[in-house]
N, C-alpha and C. Protein backbone atom coordinates (compact mmCIF):
# COMPACT_ATOMS: atom_id res chain seq x y z
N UNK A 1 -141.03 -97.41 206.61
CA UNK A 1 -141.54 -96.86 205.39
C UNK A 1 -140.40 -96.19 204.62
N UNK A 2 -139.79 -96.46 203.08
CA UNK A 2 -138.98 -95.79 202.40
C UNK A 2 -139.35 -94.47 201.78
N UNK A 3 -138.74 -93.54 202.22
CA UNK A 3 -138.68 -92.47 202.18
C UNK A 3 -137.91 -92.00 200.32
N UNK A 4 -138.63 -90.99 200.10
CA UNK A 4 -138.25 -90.55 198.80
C UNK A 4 -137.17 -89.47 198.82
N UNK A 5 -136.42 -89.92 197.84
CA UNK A 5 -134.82 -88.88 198.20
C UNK A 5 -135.39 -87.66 197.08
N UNK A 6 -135.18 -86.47 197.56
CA UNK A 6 -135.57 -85.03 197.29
C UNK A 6 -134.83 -85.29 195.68
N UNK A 7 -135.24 -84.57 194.99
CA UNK A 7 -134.34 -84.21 193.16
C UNK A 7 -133.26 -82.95 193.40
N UNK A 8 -132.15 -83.19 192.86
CA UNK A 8 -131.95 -82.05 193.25
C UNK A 8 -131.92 -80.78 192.24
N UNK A 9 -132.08 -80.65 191.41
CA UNK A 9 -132.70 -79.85 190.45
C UNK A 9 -133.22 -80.28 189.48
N UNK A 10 -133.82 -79.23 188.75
CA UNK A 10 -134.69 -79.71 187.29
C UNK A 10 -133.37 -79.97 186.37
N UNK A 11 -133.31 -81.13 185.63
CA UNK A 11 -132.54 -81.21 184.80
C UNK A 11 -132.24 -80.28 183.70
N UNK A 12 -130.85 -80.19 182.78
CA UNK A 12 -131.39 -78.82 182.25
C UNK A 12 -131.18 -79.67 180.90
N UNK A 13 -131.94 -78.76 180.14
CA UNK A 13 -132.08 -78.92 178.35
C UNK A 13 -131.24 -78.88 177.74
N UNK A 14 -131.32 -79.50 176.45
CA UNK A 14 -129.98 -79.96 175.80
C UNK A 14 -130.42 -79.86 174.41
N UNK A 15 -129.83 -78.50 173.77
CA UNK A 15 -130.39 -78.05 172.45
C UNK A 15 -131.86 -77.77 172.24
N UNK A 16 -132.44 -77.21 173.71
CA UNK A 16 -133.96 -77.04 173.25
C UNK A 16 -134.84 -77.44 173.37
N UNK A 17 -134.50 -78.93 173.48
CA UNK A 17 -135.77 -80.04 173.63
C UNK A 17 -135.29 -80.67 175.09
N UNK A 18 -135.96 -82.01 175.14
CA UNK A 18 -136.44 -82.59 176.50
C UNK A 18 -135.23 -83.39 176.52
N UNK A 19 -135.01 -83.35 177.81
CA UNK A 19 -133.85 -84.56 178.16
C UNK A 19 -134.24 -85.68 178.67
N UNK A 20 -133.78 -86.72 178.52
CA UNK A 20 -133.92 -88.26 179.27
C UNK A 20 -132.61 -88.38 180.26
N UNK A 21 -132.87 -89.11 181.41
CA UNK A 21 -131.83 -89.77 181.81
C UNK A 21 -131.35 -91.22 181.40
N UNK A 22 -129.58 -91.28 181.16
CA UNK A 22 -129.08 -92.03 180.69
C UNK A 22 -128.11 -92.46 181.50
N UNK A 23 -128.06 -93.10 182.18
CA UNK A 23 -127.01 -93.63 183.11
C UNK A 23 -126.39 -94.74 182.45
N UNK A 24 -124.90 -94.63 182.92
CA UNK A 24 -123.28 -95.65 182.01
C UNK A 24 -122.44 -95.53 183.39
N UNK A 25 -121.75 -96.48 183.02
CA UNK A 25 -120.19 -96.47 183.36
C UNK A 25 -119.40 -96.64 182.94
N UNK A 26 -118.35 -95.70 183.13
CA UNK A 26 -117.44 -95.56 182.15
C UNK A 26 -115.56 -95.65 182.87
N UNK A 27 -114.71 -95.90 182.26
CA UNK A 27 -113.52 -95.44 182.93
C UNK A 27 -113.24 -94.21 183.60
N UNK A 28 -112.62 -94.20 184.69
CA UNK A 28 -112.03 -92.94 185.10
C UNK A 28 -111.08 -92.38 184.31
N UNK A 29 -110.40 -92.87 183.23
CA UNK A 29 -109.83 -92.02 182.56
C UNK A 29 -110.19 -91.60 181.02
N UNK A 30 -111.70 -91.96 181.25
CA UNK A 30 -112.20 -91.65 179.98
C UNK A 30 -113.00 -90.49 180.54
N UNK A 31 -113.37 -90.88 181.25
CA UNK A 31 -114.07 -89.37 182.45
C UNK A 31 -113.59 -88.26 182.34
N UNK A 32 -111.70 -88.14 182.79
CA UNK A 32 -111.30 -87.38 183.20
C UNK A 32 -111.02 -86.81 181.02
N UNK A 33 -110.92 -87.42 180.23
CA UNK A 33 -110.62 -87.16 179.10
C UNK A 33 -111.92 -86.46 178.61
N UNK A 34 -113.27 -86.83 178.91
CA UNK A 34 -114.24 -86.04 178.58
C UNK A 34 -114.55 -84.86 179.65
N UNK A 35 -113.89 -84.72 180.45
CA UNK A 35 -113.89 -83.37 181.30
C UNK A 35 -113.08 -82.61 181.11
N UNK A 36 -112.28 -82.75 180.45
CA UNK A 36 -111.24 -81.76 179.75
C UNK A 36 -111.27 -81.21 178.52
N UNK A 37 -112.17 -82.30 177.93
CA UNK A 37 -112.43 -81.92 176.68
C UNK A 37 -113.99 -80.80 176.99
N UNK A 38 -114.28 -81.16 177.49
CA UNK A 38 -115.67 -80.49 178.26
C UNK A 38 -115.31 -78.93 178.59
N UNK A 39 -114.37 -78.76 179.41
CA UNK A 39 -113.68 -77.80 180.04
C UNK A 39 -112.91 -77.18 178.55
N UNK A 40 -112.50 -77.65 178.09
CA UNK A 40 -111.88 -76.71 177.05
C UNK A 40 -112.85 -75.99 175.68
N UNK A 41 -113.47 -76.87 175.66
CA UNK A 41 -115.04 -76.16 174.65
C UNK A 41 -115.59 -75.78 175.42
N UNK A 42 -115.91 -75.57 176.76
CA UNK A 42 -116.55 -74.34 177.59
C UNK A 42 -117.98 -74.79 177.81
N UNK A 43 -118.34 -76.33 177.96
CA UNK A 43 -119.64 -76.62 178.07
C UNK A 43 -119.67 -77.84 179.50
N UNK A 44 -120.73 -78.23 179.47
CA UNK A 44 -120.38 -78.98 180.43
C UNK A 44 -120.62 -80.69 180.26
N UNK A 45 -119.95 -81.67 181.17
CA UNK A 45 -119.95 -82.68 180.71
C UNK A 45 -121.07 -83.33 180.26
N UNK A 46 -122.45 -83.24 180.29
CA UNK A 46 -123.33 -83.78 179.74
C UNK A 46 -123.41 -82.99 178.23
N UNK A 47 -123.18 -82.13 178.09
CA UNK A 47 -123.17 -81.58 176.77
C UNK A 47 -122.34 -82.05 176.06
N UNK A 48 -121.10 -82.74 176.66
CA UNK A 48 -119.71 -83.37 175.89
C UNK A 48 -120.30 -84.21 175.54
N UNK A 49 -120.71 -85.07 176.26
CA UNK A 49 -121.01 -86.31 176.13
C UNK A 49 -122.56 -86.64 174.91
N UNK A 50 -123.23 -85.37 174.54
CA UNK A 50 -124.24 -85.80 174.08
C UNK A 50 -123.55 -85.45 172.28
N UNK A 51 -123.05 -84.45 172.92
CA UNK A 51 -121.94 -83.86 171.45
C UNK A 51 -121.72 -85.17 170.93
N UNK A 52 -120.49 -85.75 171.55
CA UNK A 52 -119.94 -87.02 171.32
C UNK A 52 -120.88 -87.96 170.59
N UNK A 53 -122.16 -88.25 170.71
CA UNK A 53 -122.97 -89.50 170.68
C UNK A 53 -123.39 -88.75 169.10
N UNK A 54 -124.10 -87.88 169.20
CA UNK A 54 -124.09 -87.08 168.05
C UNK A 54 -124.02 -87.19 167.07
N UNK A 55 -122.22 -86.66 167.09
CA UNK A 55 -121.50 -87.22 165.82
C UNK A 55 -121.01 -88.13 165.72
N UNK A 56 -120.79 -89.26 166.33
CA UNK A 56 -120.85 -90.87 166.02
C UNK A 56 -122.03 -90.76 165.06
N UNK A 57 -123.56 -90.53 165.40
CA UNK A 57 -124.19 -90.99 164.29
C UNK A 57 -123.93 -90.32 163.56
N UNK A 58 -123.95 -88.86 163.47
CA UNK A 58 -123.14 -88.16 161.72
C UNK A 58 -122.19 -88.83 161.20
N UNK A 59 -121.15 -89.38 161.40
CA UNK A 59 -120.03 -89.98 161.22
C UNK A 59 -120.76 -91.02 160.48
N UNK A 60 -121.22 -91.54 161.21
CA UNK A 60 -122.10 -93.02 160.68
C UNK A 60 -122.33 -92.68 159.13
N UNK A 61 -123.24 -91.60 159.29
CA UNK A 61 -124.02 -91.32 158.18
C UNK A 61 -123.23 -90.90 157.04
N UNK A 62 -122.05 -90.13 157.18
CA UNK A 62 -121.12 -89.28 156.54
C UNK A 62 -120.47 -90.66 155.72
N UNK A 63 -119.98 -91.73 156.47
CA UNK A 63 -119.63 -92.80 156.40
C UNK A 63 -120.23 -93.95 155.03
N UNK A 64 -121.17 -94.01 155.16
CA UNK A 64 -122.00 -94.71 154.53
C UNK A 64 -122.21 -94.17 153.35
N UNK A 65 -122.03 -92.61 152.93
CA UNK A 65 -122.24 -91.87 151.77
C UNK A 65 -121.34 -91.74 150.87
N UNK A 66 -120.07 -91.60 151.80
CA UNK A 66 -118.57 -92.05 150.84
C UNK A 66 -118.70 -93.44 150.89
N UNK A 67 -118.89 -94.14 151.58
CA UNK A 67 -119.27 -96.02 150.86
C UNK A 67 -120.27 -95.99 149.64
N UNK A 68 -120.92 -95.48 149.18
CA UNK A 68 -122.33 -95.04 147.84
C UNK A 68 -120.94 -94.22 146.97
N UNK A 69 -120.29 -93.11 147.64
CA UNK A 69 -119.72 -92.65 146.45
C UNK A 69 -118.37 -93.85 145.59
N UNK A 70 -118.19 -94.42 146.48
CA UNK A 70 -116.78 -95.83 146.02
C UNK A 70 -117.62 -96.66 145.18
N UNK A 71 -118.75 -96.88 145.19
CA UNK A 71 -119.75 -98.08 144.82
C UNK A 71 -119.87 -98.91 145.52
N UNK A 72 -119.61 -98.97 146.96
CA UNK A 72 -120.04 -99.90 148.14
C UNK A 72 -118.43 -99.83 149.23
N UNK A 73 -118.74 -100.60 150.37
CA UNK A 73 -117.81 -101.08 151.33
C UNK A 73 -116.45 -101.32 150.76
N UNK A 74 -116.32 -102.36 150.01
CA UNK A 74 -115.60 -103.02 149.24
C UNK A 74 -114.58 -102.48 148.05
N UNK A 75 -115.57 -101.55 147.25
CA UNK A 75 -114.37 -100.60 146.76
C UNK A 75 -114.06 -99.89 147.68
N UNK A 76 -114.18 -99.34 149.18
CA UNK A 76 -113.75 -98.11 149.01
C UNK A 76 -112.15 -98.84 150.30
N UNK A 77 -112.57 -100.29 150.52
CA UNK A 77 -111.55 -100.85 151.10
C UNK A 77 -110.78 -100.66 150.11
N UNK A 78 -110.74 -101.28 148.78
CA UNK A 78 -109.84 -101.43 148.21
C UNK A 78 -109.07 -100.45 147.99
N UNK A 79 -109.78 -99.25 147.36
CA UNK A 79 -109.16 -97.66 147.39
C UNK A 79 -108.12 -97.65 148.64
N UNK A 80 -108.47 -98.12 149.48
CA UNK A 80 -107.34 -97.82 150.67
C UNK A 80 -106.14 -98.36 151.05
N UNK A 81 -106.23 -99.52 150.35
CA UNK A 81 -105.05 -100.47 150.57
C UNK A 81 -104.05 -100.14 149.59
N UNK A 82 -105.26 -99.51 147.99
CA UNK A 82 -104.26 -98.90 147.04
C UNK A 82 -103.29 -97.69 147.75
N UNK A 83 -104.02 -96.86 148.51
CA UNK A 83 -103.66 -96.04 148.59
C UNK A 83 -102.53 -96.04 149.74
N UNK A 84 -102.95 -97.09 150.77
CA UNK A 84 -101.90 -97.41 151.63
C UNK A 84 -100.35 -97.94 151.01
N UNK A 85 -100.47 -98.46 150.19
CA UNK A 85 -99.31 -98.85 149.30
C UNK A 85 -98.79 -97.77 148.66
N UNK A 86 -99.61 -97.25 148.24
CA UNK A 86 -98.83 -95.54 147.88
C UNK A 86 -97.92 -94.75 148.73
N UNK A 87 -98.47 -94.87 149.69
CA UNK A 87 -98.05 -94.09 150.56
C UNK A 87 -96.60 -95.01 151.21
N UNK A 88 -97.04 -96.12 151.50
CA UNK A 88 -95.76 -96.92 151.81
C UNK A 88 -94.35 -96.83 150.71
N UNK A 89 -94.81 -97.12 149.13
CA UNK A 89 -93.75 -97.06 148.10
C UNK A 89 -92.92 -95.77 148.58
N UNK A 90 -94.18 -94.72 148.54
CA UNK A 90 -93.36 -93.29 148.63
C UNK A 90 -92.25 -93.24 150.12
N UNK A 91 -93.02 -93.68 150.99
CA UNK A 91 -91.89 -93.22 151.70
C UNK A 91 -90.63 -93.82 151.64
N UNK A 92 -90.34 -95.66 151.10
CA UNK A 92 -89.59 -96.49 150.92
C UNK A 92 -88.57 -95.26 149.97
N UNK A 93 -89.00 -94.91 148.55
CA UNK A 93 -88.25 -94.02 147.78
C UNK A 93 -88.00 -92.83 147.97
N UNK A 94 -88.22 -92.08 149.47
CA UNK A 94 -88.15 -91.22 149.73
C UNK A 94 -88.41 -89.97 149.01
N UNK A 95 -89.22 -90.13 148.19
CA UNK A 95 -89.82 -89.26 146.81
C UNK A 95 -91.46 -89.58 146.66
N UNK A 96 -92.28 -88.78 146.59
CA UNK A 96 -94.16 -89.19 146.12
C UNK A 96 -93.69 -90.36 144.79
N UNK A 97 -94.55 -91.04 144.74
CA UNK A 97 -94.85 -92.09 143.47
C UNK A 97 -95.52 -91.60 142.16
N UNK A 98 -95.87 -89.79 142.69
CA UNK A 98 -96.52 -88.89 141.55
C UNK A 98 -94.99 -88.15 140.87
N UNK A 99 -94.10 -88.35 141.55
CA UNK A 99 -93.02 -87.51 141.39
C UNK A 99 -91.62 -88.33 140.59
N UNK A 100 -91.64 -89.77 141.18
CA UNK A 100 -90.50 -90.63 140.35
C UNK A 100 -90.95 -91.80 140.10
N UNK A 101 -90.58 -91.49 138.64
CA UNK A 101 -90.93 -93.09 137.83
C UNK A 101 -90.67 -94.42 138.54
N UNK A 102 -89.49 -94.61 139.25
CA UNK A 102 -89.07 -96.04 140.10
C UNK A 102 -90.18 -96.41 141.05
N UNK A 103 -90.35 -94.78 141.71
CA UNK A 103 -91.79 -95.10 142.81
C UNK A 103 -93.13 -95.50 142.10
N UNK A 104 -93.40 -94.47 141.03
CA UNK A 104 -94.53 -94.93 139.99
C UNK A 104 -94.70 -96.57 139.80
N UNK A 105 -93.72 -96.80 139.13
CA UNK A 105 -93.42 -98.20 138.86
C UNK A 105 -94.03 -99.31 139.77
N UNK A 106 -93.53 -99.09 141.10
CA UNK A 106 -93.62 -99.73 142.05
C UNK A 106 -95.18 -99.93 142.51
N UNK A 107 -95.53 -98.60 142.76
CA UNK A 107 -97.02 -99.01 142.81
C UNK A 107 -97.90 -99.70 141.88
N UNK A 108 -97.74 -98.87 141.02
CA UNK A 108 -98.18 -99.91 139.86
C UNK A 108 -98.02 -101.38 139.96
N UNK A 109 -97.05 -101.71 140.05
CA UNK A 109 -96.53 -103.29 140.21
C UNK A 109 -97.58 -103.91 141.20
N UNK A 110 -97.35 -102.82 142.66
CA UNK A 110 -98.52 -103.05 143.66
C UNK A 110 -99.59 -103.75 143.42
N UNK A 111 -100.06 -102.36 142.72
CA UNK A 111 -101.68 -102.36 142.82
C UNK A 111 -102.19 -103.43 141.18
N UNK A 112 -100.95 -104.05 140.41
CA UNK A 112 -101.33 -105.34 139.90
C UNK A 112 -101.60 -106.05 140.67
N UNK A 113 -100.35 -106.58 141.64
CA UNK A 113 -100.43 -107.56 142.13
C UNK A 113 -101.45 -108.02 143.57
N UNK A 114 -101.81 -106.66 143.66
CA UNK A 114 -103.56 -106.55 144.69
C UNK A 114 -104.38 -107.08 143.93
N UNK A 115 -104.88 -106.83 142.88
CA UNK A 115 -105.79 -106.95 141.73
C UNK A 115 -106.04 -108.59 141.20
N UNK A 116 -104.41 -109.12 140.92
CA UNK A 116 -104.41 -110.34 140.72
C UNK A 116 -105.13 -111.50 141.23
N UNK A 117 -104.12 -110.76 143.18
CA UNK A 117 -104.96 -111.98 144.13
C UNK A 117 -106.50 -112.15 144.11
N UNK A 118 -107.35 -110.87 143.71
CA UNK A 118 -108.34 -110.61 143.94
C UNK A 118 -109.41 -111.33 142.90
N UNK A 119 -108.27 -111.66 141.91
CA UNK A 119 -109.30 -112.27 140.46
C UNK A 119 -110.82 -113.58 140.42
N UNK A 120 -111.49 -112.69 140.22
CA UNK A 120 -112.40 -114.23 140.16
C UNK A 120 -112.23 -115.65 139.74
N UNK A 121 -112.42 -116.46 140.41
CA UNK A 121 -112.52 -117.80 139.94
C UNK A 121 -113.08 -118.05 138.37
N UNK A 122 -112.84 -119.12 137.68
CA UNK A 122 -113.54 -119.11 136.79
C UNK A 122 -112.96 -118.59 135.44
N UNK A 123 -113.44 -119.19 134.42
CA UNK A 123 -113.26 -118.44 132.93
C UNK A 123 -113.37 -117.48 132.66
N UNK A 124 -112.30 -116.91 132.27
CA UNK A 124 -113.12 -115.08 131.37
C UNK A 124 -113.85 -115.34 130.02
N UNK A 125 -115.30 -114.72 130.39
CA UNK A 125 -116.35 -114.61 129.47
C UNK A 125 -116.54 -113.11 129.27
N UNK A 126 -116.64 -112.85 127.95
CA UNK A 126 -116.48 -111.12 127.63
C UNK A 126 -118.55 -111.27 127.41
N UNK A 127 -119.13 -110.47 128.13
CA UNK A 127 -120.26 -110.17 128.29
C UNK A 127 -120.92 -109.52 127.21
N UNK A 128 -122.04 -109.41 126.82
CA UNK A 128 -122.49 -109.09 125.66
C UNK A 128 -123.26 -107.57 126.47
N UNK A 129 -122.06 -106.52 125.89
CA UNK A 129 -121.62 -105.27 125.82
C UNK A 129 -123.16 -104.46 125.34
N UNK A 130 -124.32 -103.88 124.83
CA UNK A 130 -124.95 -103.93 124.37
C UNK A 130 -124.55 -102.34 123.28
N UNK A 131 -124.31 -101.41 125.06
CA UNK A 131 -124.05 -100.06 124.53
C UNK A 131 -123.03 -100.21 123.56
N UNK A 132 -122.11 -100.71 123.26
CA UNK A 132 -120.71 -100.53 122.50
C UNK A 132 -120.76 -101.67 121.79
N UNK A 133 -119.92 -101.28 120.79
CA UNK A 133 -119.45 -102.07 119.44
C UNK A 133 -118.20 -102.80 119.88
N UNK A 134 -118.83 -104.06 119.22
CA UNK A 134 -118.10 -105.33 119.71
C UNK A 134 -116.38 -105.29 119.67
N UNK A 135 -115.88 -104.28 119.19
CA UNK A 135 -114.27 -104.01 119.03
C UNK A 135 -114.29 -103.35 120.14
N UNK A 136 -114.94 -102.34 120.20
CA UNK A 136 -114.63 -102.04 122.32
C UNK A 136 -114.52 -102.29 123.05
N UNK A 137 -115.56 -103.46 123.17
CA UNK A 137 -116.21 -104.12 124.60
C UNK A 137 -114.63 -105.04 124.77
N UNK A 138 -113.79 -105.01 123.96
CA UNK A 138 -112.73 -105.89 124.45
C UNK A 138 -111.62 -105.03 124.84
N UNK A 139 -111.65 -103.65 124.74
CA UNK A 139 -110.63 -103.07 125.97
C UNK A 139 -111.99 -101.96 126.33
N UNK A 140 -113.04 -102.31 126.87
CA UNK A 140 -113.95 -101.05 127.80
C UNK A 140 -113.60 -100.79 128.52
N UNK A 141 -112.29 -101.33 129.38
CA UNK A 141 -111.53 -100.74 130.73
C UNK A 141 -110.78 -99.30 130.13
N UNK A 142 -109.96 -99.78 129.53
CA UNK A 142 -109.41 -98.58 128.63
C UNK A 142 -110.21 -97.75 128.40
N UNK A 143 -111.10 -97.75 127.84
CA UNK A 143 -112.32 -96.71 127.47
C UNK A 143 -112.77 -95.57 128.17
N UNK A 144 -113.06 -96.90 128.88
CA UNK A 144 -114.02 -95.86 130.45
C UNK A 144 -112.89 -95.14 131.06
N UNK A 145 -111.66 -95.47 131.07
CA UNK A 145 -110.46 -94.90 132.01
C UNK A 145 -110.30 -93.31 131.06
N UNK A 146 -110.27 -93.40 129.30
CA UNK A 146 -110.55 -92.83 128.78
C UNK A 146 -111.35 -91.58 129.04
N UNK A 147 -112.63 -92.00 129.19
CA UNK A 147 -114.12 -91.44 129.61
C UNK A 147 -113.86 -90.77 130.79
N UNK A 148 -113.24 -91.05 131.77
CA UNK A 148 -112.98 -90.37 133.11
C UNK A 148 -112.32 -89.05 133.22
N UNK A 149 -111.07 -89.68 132.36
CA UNK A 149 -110.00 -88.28 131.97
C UNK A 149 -110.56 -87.44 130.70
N UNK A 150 -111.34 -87.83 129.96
CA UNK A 150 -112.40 -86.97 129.74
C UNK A 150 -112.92 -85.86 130.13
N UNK A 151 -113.95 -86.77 131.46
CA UNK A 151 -114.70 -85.93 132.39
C UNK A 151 -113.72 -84.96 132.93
N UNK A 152 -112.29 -85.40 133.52
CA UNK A 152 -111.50 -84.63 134.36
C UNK A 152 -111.24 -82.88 133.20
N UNK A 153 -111.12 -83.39 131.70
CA UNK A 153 -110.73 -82.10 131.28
C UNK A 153 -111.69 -81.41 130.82
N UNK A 154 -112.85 -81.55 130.48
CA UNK A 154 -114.38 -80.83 129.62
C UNK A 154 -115.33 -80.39 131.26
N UNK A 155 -115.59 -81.12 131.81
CA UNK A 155 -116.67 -80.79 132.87
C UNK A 155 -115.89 -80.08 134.23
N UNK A 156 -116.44 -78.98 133.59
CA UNK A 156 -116.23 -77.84 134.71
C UNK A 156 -116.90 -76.99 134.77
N UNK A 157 -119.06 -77.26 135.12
CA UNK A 157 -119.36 -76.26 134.80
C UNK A 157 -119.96 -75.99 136.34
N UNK A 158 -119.16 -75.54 137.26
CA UNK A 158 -119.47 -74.78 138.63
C UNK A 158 -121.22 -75.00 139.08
N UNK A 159 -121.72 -74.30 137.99
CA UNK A 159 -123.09 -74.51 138.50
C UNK A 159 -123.98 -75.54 138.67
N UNK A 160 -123.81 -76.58 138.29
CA UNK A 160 -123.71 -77.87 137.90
C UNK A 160 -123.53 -78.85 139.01
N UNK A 161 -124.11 -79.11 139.70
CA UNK A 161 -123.05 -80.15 141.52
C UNK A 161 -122.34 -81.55 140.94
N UNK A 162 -122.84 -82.08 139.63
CA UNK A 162 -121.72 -83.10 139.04
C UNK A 162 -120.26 -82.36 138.42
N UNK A 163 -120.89 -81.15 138.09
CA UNK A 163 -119.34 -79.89 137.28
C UNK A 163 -118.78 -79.40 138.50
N UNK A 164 -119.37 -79.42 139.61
CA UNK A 164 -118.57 -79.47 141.08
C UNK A 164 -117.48 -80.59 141.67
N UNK A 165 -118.07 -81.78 141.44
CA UNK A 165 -117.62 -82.80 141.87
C UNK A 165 -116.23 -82.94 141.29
N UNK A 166 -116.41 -83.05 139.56
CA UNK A 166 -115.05 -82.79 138.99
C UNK A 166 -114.41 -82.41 139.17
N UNK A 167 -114.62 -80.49 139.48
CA UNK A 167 -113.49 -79.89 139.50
C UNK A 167 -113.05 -80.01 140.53
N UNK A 168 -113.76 -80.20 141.82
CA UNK A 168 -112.94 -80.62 143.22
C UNK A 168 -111.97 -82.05 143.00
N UNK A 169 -111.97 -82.89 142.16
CA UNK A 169 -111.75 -83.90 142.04
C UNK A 169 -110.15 -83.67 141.40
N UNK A 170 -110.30 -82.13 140.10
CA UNK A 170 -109.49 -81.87 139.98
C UNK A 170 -108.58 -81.47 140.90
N UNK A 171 -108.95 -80.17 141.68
CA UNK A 171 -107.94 -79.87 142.41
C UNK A 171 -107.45 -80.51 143.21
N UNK A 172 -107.94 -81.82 143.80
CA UNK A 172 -107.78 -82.91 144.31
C UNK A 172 -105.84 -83.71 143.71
N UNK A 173 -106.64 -83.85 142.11
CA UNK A 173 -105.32 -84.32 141.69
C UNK A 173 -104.47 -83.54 141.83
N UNK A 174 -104.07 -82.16 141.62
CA UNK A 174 -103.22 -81.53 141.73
C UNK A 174 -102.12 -81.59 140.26
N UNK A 175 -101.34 -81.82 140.27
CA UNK A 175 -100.51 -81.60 139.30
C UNK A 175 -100.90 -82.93 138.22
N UNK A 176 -101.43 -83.74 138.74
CA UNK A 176 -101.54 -84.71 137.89
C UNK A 176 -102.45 -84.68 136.85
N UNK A 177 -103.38 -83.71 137.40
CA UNK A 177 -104.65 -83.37 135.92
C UNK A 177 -103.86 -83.12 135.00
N UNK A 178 -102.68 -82.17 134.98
CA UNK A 178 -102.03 -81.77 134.08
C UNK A 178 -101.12 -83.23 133.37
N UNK A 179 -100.75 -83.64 133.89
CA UNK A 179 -99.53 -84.55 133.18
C UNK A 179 -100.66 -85.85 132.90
N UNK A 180 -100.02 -85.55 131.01
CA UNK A 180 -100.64 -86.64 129.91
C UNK A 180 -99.92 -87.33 129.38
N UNK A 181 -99.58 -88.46 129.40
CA UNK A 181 -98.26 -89.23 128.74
C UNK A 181 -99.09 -89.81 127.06
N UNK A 182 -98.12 -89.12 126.27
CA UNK A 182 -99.14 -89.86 125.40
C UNK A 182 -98.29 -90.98 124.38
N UNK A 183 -96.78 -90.92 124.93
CA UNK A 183 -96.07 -92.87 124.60
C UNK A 183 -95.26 -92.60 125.84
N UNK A 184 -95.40 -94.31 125.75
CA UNK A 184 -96.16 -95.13 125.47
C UNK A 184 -96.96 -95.43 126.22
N UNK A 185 -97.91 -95.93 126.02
CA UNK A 185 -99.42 -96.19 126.73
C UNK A 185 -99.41 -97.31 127.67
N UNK A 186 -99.63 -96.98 129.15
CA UNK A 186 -99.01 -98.00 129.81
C UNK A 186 -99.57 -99.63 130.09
N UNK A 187 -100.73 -99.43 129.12
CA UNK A 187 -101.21 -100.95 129.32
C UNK A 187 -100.76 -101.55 127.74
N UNK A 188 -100.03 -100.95 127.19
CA UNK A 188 -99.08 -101.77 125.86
C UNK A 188 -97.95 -102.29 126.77
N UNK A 189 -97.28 -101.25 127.69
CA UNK A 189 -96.12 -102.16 128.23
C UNK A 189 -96.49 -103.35 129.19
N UNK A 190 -97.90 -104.07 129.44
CA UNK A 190 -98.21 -104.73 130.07
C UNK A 190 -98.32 -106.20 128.72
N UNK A 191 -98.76 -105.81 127.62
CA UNK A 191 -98.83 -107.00 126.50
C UNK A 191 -97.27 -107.51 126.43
């Protein structure tokens, strides 16, 4: 007759509520990495470990919200590759690309020639614009880029969580809110 092996204690609670058992296997040196990490936040390894799982899904979630703020997956890849190139020019010139025109340059050049590969197939057809008058709708890139740096200098009203967004956005830029080139305009030196 099989005999029933004794429990050896009541499991204990985890933030309050009810626990399940979850049995894994895992590396021994992922073990020994979550027991240290365990040991140094002062909890114990099932608490590491539930921590851990946790914020994977926060992360998740956190994740997915800056993908909504880019306008999907896809811009916010792109943002990164821009930005990886930034960061590459700069260190090549041993100077930020916010700081010397040669580095400026360079990215720029970059982040054309990202843009290029990226071009749709097909004819350019200028879309029937509805909001704007038909002399716009043929530089609305300009516009809206316009419209942005706009937003960057008028909307700052704190109380406001879009007059938030800005101004964090500002201090974000840093010195660059400030600097306005006004010749020559750098999509004339592109005609």
């Amino acid at each position: 007759m099989a005999t029933k092996r004794a429990a050896r204690g009541r499991p204990r609670k985890i933030s309050g509520g009810k626990t399940a058992i979850f049995s894994t296997r895992i590396t021994p040196e992922l073990r020994q990495e979550l027991e240290r990490s365990a040991a140094a936040s002062g909890i114990t390894l099932t608490q590491e470990i539930v921590s851990r799982l946790r914020r994977s899904f926060d992360l998740d979630k956190e994740r997915e919200q800056i993908f909504q703020k880019f306008g999907g997956h896809q811009n916010y890849a792109v943002c990164l590759l821009f930005s990886g190139l930034m960061e590459d020019v700069s260190r090549a010139a041993g100077k930020r690309w916010t700081d010397d025109p040669w580095a400026y340059k360079q990215v720029r050049q970059g982040i054309l020639r990202l843009l290029d590969e990226w071009c749709p197939p097909g004819e350019v057809k200028q879309p029937v614009l509805r909001e704007y008058p038909p002399e716009l709708a043929q530089r609305i890139g300009e516009f809206l880029a316009g419209h942005l740096l706009a937003n960057l200098s008028f909307n700052d009203n704190e109380g406001d969580p879009g007059g938030r967004w800005w101004l964090r956005l500002r201090d974000d830029l840093g010195d660059l809110f400030g600097r306005r080139r006004a010749e020559p305009n750098p999509s004339e030196e592109r005609q």
